[in-house]
Protein backbone atom coordinates (compact mmCIF):
# COMPACT_ATOMS: atom_id res chain seq x y z
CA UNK A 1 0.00 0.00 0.00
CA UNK A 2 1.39 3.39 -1.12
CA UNK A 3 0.92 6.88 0.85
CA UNK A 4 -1.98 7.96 -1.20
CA UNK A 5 -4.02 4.92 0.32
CA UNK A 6 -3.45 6.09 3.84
CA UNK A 7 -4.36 9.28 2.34
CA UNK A 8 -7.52 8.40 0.92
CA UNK A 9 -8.84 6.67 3.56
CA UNK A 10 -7.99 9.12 6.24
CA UNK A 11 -9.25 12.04 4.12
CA UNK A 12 -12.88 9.86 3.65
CA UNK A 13 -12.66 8.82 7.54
CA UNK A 14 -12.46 13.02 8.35
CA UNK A 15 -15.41 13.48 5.60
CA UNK A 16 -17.44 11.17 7.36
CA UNK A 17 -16.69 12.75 10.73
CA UNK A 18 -17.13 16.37 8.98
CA UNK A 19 -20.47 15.49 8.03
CA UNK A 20 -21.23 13.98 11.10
CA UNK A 21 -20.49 17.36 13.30
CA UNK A 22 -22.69 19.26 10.77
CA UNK A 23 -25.97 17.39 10.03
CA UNK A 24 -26.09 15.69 13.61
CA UNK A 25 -28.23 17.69 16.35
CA UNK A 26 -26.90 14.76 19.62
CA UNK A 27 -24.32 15.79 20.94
CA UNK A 28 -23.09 12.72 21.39
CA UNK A 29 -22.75 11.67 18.35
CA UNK A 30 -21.21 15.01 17.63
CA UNK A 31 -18.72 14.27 19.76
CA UNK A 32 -18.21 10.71 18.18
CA UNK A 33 -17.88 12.41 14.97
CA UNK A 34 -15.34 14.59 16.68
CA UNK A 35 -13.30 11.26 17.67
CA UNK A 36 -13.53 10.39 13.83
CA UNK A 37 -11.83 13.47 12.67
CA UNK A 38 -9.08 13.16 15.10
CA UNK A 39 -8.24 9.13 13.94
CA UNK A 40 -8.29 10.06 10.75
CA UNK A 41 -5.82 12.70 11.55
CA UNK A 42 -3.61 9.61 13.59
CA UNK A 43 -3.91 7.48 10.38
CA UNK A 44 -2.73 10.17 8.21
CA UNK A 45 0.45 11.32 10.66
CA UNK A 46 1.34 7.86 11.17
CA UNK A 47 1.38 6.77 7.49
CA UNK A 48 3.28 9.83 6.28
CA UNK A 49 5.23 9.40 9.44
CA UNK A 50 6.63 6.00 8.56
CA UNK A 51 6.56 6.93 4.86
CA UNK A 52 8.67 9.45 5.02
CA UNK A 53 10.95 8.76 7.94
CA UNK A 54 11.11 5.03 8.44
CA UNK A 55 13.36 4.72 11.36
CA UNK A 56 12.06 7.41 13.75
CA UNK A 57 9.01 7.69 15.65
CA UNK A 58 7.49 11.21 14.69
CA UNK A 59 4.38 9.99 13.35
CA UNK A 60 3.73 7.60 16.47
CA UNK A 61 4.33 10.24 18.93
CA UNK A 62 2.02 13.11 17.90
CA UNK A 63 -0.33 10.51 17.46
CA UNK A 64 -0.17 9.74 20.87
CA UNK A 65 0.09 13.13 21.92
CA UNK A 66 -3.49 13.46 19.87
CA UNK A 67 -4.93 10.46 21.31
CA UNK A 68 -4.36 11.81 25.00
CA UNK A 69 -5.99 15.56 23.63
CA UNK A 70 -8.82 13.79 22.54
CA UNK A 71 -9.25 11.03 25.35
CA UNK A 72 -9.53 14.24 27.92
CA UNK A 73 -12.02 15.96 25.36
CA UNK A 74 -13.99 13.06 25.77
CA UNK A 75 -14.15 13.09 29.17
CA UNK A 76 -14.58 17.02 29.84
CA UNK A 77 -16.95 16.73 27.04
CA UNK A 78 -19.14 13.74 28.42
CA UNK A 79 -19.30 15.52 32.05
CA UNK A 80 -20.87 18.54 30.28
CA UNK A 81 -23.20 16.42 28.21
CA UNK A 82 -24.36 14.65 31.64
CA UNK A 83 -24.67 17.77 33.23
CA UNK A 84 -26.93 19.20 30.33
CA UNK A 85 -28.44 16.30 30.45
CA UNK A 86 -29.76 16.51 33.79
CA UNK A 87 -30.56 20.34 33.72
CA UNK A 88 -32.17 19.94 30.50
CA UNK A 89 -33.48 16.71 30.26
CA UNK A 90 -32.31 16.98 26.72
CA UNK A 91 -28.60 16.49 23.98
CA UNK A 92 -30.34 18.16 21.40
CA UNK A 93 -27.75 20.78 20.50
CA UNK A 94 -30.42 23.10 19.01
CA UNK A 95 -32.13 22.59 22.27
CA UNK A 96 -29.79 24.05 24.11
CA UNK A 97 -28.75 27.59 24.61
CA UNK A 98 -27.35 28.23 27.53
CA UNK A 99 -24.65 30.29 25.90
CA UNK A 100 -26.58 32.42 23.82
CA UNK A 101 -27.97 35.83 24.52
């Protein structure tokens, strides 16, 4: 498998995930989407990581620099949701505007 595989795949993994943030009104599943973007930004460091430098670990690094960003989004992100959920009774994004004027 060449570069432009990795590529291809990572840039349709991000679509998917782009879409889902946009047409999605959970936020949940927004924030799954989220998670979708960010692996397909792993799978395209790694691959041109390794493609381009072979013998060091670049790629594999920021990756799991990104992987920690996003595994304390999720969890920041989830305690919000929870507490929304229990004000609000509701994860309907549209639903909620707390931070609106």
């Amino acid at each position: 498998m060449t570069l432009t595989h990795f590529q291809i795949v990572s840039g349709a993994l991000f679509a998917v995930g782009l879409y889902g943030v946009l047409a999605r009104r959970s936020a949940v599943l927004i924030l799954m989407s989220i998670e979708l973007m960010l692996n397909a930004v792993n799978l395209n460091l790694i691959a041109a990581a390794s493609y381009l430098d072979p013998e060091r670990f670049t790629g594999l690094i920021i990756a799991i620099f990104v992987i920690t960003v996003a595994a304390a989004e999720v969890g920041l992100a989830l305690a919000i949701i929870l507490r929304l959920f229990r004000n609000r009774a509701t994860v309907n994004v549209d639903e909620i505007e707390l931070m609106k004027w």
